[in-house]
N, C-alpha and C. Protein backbone atom coordinates (compact mmCIF):
# COMPACT_ATOMS: atom_id res chain seq x y z
N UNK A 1 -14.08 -18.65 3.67
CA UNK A 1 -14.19 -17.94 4.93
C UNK A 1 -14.68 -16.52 4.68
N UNK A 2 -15.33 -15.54 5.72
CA UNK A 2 -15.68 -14.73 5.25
C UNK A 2 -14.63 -13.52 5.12
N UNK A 3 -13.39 -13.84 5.27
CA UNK A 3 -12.28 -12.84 5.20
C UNK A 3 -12.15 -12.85 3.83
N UNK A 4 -11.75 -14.27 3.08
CA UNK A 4 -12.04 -14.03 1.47
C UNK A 4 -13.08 -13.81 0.72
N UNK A 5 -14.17 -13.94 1.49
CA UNK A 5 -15.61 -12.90 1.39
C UNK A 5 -15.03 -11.35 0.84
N UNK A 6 -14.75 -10.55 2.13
CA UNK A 6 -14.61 -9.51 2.35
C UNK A 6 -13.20 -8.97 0.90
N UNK A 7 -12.30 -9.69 1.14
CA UNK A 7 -11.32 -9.65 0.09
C UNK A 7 -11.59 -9.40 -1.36
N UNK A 8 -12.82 -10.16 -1.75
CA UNK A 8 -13.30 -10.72 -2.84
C UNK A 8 -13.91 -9.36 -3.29
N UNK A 9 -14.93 -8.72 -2.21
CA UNK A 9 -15.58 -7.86 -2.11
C UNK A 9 -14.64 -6.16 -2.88
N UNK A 10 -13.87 -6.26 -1.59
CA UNK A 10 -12.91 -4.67 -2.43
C UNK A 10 -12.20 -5.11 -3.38
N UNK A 11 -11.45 -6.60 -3.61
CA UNK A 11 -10.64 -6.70 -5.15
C UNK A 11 -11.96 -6.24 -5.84
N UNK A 12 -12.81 -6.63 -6.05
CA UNK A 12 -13.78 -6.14 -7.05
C UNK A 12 -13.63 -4.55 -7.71
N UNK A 13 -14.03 -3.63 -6.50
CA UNK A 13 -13.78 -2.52 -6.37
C UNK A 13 -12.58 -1.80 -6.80
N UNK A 14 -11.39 -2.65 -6.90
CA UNK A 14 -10.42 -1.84 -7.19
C UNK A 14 -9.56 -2.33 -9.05
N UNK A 15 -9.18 -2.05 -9.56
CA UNK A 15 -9.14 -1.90 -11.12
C UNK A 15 -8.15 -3.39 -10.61
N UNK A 16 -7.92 -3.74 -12.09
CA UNK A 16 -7.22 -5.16 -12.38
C UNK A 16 -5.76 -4.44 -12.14
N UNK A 17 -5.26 -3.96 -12.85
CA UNK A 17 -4.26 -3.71 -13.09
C UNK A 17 -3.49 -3.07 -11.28
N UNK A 18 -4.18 -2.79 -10.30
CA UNK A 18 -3.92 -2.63 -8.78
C UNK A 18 -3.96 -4.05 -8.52
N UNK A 19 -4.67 -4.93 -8.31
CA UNK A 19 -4.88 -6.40 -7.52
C UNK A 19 -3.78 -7.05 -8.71
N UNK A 20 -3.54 -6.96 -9.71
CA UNK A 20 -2.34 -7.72 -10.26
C UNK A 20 -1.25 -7.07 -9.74
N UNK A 21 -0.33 -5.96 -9.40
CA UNK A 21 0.47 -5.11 -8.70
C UNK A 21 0.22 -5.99 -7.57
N UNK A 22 -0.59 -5.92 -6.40
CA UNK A 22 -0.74 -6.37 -4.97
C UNK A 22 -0.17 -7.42 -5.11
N UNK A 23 -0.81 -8.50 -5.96
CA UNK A 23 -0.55 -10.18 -5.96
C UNK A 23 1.03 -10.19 -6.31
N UNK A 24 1.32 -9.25 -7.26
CA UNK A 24 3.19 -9.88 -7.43
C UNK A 24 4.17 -9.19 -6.00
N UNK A 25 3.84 -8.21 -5.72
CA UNK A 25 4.57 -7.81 -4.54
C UNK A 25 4.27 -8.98 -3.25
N UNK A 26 2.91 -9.20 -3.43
CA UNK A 26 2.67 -10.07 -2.06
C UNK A 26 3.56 -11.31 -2.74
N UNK A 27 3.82 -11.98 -3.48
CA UNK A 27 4.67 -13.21 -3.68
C UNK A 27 5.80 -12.66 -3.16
N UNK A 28 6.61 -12.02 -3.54
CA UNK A 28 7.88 -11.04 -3.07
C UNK A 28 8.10 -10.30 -1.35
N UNK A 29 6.98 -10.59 -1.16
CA UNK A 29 7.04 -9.36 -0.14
C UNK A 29 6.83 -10.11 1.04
N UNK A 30 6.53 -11.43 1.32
CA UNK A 30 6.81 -11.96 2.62
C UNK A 30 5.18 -12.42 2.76
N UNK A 31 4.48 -12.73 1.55
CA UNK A 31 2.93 -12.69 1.93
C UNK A 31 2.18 -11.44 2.32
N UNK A 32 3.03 -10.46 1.98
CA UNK A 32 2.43 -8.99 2.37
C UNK A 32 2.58 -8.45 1.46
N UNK A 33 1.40 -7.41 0.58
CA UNK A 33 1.35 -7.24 -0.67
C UNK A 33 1.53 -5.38 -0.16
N UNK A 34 0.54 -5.14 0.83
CA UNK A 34 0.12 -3.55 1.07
C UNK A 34 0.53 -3.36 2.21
N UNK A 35 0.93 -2.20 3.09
CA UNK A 35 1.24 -1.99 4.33
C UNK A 35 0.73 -0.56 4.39
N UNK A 36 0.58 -0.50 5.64
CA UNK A 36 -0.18 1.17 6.07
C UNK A 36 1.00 2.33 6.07
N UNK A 37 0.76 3.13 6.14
CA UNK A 37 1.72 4.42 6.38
C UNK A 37 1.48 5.06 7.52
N UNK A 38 2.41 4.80 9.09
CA UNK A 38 1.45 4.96 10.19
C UNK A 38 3.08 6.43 10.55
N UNK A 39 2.66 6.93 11.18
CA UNK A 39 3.15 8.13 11.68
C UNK A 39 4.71 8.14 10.82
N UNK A 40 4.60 8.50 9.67
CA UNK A 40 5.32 8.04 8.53
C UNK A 40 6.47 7.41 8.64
N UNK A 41 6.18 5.86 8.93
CA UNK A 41 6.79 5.30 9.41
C UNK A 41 6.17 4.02 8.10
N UNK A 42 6.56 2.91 7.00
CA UNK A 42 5.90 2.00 6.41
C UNK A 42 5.82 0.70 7.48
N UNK A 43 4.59 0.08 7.68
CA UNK A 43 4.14 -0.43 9.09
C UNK A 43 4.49 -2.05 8.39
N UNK A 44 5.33 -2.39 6.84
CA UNK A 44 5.58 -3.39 6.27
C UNK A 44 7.13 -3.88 6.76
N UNK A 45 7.75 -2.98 6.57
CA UNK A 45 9.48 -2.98 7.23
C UNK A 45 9.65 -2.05 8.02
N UNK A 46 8.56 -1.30 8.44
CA UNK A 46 8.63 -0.44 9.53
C UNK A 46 9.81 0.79 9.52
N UNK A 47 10.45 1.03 8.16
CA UNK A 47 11.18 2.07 7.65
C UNK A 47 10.79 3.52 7.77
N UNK A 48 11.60 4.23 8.58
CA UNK A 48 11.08 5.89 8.30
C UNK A 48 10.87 6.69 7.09
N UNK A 49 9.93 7.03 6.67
CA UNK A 49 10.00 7.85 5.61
C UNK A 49 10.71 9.24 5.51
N UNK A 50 12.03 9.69 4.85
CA UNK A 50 11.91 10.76 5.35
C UNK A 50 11.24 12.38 5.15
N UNK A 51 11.43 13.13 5.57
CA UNK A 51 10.58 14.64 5.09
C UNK A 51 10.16 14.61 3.40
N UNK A 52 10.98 14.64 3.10
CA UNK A 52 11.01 15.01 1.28
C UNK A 52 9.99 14.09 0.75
N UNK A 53 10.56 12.75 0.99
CA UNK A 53 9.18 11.57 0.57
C UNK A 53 8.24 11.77 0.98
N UNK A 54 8.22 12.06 2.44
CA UNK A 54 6.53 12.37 2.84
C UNK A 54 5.63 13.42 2.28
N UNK A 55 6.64 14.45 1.65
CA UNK A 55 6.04 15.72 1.41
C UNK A 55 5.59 15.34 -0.36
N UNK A 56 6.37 14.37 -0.81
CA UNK A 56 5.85 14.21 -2.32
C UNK A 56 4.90 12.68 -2.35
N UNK A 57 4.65 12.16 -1.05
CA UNK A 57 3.28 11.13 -1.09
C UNK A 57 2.31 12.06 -0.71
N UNK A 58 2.52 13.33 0.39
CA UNK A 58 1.16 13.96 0.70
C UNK A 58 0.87 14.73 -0.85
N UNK A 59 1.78 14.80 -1.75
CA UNK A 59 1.14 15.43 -2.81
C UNK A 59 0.88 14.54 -4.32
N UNK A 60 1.10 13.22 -4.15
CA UNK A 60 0.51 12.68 -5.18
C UNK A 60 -1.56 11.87 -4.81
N UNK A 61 -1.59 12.20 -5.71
CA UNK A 61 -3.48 12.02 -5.78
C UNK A 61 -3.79 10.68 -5.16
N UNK A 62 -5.11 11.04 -4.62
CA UNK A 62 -5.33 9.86 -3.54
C UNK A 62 -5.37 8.57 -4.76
N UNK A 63 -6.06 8.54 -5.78
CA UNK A 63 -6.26 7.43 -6.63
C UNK A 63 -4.80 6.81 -7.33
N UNK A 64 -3.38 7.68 -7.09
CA UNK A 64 -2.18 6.97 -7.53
C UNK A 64 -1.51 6.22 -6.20
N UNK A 65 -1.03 5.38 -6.89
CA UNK A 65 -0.29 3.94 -5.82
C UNK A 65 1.31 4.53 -5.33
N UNK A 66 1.31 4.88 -4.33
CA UNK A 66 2.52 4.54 -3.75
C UNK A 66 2.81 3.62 -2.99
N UNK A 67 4.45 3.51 -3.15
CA UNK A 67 5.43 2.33 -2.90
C UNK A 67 5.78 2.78 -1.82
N UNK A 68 6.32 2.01 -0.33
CA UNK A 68 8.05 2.06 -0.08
C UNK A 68 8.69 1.75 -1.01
N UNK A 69 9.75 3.15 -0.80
CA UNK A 69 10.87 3.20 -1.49
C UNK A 69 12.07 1.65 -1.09
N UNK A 70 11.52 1.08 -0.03
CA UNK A 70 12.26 0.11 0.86
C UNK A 70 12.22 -0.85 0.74
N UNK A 71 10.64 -1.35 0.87
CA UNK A 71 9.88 -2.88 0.34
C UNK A 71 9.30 -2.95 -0.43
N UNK A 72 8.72 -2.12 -1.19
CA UNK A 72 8.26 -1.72 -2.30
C UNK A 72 7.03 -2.00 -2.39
N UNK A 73 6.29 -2.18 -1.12
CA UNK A 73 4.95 -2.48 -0.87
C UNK A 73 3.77 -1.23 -1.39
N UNK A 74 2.98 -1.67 -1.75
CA UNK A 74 1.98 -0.50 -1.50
C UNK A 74 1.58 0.07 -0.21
N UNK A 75 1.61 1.40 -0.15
CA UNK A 75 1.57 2.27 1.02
C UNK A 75 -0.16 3.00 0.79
N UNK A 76 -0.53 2.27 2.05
CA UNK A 76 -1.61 2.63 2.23
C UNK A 76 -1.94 3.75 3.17
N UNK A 77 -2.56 4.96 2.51
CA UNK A 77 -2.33 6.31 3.66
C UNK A 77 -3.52 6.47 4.53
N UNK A 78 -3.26 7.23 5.38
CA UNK A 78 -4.62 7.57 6.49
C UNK A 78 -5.49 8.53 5.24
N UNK A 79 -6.63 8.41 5.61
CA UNK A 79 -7.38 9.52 5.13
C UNK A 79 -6.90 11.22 5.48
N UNK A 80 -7.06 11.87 4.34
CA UNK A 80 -6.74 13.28 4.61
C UNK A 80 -4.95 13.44 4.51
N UNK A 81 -4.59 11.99 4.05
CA UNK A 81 -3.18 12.46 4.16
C UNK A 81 -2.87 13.39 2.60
């Protein structure tokens, strides 16, 4: 399908050692490997982040992986966060 098109496409793009991380959380994680970080809120268990965490994800580098501390998903941030 072209969704595993598209899939196929950014795993490429992103290092082995991230898409091996994704694939074991997604076994664990309910078929959900990554979740967004929406008004810092994790949009996976929908957990509040609070101040302190938010203030040390807005300061780790866009190219390092953060977790919920909760589901332990990868937290995917808005741009500019």
């Amino acid at each position: 399908s072209s969704a595993n098109g598209q899939r196929a496409d950014i795993a490429a793009k992103i290092s082995a050692e991230v898409v091996e991380l994704y694939e074991k959380i997604k076994k664990t994680g309910d078929g959900i490997g990554a979740a967004r970080l929406i008004e810092g809120k994790c949009d996976g268990c929908h957990l509040s982040i609070n101040a302190v965490e938010l203030s040390k994800i807005k300061e780790t580098a866009a190219d390092e992986i953060v977790r919920c501390e909760e589901c332990r998903r990868i937290l995917v941030r808005p741009k500019g966060f």
